[in-house]
PDB file of N, CA and C in Angstrom:
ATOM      1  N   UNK A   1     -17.308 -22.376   7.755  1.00  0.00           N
ATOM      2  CA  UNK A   1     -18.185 -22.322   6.618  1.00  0.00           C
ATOM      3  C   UNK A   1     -18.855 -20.941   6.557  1.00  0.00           C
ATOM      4  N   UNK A   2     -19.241 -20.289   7.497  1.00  0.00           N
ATOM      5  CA  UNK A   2     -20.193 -19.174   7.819  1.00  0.00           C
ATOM      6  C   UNK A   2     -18.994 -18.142   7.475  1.00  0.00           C
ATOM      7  N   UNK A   3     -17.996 -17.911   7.608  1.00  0.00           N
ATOM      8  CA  UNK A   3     -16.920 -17.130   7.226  1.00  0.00           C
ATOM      9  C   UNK A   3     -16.464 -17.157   5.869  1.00  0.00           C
ATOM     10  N   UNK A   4     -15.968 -18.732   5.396  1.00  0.00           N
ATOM     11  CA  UNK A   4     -15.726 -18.273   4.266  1.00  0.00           C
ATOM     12  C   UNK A   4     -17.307 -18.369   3.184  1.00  0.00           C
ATOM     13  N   UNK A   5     -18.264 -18.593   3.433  1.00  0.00           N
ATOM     14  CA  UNK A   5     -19.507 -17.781   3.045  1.00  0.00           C
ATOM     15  C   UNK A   5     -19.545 -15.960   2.710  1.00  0.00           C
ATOM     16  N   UNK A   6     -19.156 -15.807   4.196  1.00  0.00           N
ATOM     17  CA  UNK A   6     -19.497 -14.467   3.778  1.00  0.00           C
ATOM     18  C   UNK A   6     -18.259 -13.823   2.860  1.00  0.00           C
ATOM     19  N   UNK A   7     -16.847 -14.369   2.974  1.00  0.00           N
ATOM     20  CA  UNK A   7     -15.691 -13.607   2.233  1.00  0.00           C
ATOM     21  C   UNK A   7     -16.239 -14.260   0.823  1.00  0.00           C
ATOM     22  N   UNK A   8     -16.820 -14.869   0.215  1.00  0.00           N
ATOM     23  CA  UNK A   8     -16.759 -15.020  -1.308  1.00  0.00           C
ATOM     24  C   UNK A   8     -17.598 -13.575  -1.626  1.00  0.00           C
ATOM     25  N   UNK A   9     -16.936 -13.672  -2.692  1.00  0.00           N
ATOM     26  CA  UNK A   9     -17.507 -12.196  -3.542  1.00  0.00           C
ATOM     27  C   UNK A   9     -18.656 -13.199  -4.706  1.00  0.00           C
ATOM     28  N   UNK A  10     -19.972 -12.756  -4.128  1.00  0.00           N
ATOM     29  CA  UNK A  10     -21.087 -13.754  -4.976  1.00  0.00           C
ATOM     30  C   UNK A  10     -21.590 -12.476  -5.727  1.00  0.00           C
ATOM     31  N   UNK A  11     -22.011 -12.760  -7.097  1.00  0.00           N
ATOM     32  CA  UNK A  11     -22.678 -12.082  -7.844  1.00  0.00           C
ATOM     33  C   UNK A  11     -23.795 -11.639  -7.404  1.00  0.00           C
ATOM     34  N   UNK A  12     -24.054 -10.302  -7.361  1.00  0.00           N
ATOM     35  CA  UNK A  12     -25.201  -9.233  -6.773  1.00  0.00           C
ATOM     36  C   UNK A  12     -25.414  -9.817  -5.110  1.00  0.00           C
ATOM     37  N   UNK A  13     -24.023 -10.041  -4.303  1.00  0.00           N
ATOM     38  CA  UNK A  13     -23.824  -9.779  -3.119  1.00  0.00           C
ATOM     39  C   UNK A  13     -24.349  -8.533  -2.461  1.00  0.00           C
ATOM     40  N   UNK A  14     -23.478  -7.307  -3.059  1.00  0.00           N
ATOM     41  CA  UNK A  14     -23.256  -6.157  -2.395  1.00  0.00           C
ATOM     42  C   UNK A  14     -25.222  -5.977  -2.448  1.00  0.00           C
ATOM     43  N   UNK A  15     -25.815  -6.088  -2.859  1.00  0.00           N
ATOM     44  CA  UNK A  15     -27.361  -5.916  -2.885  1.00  0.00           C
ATOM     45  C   UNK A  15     -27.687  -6.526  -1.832  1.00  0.00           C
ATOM     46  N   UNK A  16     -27.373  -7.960  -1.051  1.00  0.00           N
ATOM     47  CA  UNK A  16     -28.016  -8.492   0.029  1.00  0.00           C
ATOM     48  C   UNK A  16     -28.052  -7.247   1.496  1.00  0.00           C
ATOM     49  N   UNK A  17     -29.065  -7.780   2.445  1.00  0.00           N
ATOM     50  CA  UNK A  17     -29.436  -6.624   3.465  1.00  0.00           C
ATOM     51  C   UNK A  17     -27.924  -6.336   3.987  1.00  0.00           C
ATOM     52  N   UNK A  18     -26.502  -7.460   4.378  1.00  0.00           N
ATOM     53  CA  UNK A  18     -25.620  -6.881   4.704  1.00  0.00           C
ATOM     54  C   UNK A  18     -24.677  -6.294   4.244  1.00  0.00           C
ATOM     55  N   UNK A  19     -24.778  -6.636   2.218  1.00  0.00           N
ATOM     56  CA  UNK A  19     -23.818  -6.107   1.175  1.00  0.00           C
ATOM     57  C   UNK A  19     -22.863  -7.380   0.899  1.00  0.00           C
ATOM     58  N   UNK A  20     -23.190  -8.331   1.733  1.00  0.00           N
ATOM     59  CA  UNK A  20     -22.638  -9.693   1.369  1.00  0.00           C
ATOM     60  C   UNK A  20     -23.469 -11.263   1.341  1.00  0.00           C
ATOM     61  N   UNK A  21     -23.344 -11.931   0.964  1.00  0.00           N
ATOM     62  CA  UNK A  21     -24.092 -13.875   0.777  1.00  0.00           C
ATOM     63  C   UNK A  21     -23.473 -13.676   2.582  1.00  0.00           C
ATOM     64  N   UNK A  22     -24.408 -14.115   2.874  1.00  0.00           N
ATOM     65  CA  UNK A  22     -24.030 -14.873   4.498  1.00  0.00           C
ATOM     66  C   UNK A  22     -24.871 -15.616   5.354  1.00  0.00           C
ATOM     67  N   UNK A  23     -24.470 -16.098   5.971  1.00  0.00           N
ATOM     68  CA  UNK A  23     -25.322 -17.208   6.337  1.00  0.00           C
ATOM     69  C   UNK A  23     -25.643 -17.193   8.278  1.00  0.00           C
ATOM     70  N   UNK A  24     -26.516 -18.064   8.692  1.00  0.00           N
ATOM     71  CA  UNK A  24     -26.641 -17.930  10.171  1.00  0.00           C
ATOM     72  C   UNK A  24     -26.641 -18.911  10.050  1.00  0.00           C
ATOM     73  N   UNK A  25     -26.424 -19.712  11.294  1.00  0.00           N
ATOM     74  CA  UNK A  25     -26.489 -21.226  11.568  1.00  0.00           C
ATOM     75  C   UNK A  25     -27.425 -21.284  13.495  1.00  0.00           C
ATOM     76  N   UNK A  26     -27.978 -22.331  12.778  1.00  0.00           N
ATOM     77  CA  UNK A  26     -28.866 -22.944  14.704  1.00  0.00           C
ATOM     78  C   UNK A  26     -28.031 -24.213  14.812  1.00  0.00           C
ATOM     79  N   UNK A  27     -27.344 -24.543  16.270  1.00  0.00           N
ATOM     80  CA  UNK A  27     -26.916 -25.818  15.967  1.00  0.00           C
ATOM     81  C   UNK A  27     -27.617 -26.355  17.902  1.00  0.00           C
ATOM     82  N   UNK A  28     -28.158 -27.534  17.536  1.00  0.00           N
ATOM     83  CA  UNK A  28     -28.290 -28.262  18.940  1.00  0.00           C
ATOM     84  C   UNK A  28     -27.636 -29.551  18.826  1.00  0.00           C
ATOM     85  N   UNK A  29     -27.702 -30.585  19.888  1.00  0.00           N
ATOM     86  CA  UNK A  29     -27.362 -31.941  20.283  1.00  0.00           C
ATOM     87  C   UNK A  29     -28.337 -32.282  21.250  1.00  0.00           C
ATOM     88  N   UNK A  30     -28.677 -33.907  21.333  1.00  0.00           N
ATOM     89  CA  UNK A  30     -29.436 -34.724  21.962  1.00  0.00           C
ATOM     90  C   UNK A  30     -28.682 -33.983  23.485  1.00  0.00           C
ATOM     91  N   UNK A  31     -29.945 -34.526  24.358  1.00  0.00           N
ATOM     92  CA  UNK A  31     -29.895 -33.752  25.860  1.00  0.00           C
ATOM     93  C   UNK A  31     -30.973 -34.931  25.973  1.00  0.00           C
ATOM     94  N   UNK A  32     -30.854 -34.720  27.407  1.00  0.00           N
ATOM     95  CA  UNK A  32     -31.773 -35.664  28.609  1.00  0.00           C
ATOM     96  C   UNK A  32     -33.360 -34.972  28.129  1.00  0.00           C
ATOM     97  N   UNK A  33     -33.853 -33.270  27.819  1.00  0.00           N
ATOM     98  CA  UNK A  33     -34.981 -32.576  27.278  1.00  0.00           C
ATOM     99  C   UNK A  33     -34.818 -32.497  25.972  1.00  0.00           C
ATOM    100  N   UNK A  34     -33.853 -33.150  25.465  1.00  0.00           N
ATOM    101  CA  UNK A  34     -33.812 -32.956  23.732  1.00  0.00           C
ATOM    102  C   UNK A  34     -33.470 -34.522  23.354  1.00  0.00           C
ATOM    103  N   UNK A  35     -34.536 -35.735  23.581  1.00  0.00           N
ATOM    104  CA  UNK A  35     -34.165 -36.486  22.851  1.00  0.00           C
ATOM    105  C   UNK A  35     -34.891 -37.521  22.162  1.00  0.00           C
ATOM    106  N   UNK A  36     -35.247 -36.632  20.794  1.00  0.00           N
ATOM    107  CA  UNK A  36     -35.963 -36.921  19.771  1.00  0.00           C
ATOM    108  C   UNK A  36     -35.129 -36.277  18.630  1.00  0.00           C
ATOM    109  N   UNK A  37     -35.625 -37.274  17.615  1.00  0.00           N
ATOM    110  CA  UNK A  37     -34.821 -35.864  16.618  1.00  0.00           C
ATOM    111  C   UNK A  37     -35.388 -34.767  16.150  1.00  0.00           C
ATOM    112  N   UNK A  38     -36.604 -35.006  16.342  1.00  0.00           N
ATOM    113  CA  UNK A  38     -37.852 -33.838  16.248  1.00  0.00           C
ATOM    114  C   UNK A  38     -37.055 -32.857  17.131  1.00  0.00           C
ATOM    115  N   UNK A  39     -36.926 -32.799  18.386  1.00  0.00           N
ATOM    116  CA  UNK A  39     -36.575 -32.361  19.408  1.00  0.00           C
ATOM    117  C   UNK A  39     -35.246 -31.412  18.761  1.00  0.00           C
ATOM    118  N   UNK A  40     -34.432 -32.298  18.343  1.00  0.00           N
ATOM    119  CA  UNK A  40     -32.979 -31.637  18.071  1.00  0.00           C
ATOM    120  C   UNK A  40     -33.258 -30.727  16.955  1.00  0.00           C
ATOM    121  N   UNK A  41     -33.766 -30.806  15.733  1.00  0.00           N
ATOM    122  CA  UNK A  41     -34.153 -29.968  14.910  1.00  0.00           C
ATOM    123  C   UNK A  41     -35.215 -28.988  15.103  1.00  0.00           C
ATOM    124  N   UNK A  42     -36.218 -29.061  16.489  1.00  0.00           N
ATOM    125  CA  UNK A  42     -36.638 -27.817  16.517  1.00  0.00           C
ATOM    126  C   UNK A  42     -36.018 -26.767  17.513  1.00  0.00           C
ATOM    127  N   UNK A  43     -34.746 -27.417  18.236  1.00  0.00           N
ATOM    128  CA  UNK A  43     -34.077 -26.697  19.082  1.00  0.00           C
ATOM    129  C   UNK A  43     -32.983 -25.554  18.184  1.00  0.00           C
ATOM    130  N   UNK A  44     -32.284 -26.562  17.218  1.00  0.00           N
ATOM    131  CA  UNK A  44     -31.597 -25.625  16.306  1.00  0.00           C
ATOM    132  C   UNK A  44     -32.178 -24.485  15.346  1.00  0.00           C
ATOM    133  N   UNK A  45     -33.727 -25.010  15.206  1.00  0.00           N
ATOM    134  CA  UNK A  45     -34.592 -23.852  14.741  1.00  0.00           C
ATOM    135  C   UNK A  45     -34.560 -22.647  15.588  1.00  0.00           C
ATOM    136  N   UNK A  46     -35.160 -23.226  16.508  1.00  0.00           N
ATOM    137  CA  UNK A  46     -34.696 -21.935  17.386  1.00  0.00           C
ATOM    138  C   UNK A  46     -33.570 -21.372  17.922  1.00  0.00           C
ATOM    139  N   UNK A  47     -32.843 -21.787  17.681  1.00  0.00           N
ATOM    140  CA  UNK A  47     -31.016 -21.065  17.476  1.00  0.00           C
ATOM    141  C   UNK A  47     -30.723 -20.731  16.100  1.00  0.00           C
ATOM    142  N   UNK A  48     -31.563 -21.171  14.874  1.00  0.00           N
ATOM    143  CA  UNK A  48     -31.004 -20.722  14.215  1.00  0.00           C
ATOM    144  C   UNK A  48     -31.804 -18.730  14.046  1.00  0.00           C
ATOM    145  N   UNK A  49     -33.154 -18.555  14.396  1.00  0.00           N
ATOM    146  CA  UNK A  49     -33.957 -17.461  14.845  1.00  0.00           C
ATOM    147  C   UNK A  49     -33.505 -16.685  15.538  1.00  0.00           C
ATOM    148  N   UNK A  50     -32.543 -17.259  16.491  1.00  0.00           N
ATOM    149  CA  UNK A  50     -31.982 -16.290  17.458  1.00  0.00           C
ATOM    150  C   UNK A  50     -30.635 -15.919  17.271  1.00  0.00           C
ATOM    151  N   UNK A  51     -30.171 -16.569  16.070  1.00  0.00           N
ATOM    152  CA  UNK A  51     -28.762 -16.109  15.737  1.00  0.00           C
ATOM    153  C   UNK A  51     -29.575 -14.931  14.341  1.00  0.00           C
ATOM    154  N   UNK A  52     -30.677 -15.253  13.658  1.00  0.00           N
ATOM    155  CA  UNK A  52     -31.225 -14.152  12.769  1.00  0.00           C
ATOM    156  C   UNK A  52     -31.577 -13.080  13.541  1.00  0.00           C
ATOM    157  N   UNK A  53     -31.606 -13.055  14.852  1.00  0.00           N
ATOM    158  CA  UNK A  53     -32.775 -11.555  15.846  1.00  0.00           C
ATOM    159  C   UNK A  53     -31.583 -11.077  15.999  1.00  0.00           C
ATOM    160  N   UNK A  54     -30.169 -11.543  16.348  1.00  0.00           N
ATOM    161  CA  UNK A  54     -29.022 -11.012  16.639  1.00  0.00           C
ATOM    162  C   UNK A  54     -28.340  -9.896  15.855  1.00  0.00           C
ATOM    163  N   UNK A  55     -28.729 -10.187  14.394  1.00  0.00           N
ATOM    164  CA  UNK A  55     -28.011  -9.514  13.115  1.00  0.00           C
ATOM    165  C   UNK A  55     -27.355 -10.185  12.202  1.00  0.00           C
ATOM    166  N   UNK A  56     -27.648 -10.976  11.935  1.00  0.00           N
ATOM    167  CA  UNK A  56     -27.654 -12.337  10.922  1.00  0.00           C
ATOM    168  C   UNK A  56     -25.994 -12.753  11.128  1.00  0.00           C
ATOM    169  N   UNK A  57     -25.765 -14.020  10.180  1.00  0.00           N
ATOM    170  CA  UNK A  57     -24.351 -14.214   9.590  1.00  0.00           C
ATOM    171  C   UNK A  57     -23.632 -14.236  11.364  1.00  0.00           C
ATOM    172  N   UNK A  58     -24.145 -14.839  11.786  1.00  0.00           N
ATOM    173  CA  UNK A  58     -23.137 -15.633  12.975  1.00  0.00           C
ATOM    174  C   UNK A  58     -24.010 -17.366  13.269  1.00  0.00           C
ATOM    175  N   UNK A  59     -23.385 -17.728  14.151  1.00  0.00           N
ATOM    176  CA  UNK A  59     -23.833 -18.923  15.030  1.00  0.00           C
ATOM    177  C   UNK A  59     -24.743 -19.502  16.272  1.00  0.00           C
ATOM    178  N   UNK A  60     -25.485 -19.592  16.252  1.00  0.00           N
ATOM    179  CA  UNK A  60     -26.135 -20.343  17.832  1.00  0.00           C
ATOM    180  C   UNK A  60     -26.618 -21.017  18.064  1.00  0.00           C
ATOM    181  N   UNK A  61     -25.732 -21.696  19.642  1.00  0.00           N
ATOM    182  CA  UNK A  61     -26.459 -22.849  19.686  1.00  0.00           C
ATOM    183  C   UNK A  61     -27.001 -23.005  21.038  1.00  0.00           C
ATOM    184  N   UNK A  62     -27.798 -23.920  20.707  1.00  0.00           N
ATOM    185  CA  UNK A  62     -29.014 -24.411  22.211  1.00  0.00           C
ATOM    186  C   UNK A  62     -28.488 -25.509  23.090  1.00  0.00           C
ATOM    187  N   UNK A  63     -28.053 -25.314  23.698  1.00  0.00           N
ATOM    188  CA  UNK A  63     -27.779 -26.125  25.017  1.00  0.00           C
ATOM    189  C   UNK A  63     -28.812 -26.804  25.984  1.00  0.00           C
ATOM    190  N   UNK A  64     -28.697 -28.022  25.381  1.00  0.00           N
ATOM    191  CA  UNK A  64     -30.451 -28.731  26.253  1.00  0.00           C
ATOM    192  C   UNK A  64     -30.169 -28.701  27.775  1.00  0.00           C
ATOM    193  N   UNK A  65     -31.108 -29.119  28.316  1.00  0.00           N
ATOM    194  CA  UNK A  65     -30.942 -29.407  29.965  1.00  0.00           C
ATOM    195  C   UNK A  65     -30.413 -30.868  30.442  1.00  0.00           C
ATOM    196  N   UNK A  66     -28.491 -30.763  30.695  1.00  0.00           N
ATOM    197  CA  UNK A  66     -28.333 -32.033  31.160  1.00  0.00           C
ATOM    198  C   UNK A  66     -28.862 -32.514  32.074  1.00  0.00           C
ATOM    199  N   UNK A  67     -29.386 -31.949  32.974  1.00  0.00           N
ATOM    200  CA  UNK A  67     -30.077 -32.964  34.225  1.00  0.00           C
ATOM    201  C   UNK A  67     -31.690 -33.197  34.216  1.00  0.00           C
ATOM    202  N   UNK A  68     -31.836 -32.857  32.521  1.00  0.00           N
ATOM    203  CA  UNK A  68     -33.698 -33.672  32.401  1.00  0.00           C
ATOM    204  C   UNK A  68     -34.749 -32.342  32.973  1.00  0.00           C
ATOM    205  N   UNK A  69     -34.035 -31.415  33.469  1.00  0.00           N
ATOM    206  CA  UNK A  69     -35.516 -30.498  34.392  1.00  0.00           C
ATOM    207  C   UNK A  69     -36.023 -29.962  32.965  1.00  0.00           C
ATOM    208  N   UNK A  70     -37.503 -29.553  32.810  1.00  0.00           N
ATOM    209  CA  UNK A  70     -37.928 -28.766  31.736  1.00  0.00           C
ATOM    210  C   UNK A  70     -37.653 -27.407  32.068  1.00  0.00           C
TER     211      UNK A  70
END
């Protein structure tokens, strides 16, 4: 999706900060420290922030703690 995002040619693209529509994505999953859904959506928040600090228009994701430690 994040790919063919950025290959469409969108009207007044070339103006966005990279010259194209593109997108970042945060993605998490339930974990032994991630399990709420509160939890899961503020984990992907913060993957989705850290895929924006990176240089936008990619992916990241948060990997909870399988064995429960905080």
């Amino acid at each position: 999706m994040r790919q063919r995002v950025a290959e469409t040619d969108f009207p007044y693209g070339k103006s966005q900060p990279l010259g194209v529509v593109s997108i970042s994505v945060g993605v998490s999953t339930f974990a032994l420290d991630i399990d709420t859904a509160a939890k899961v959506i503020s984990a992907a928040d913060r993957a989705l922030y850290k895929a924006k600090s990176k240089g936008k228009n990619r992916i990241e994701f948060h990997v909870g703690n399988l064995n429960g430690a905080q």
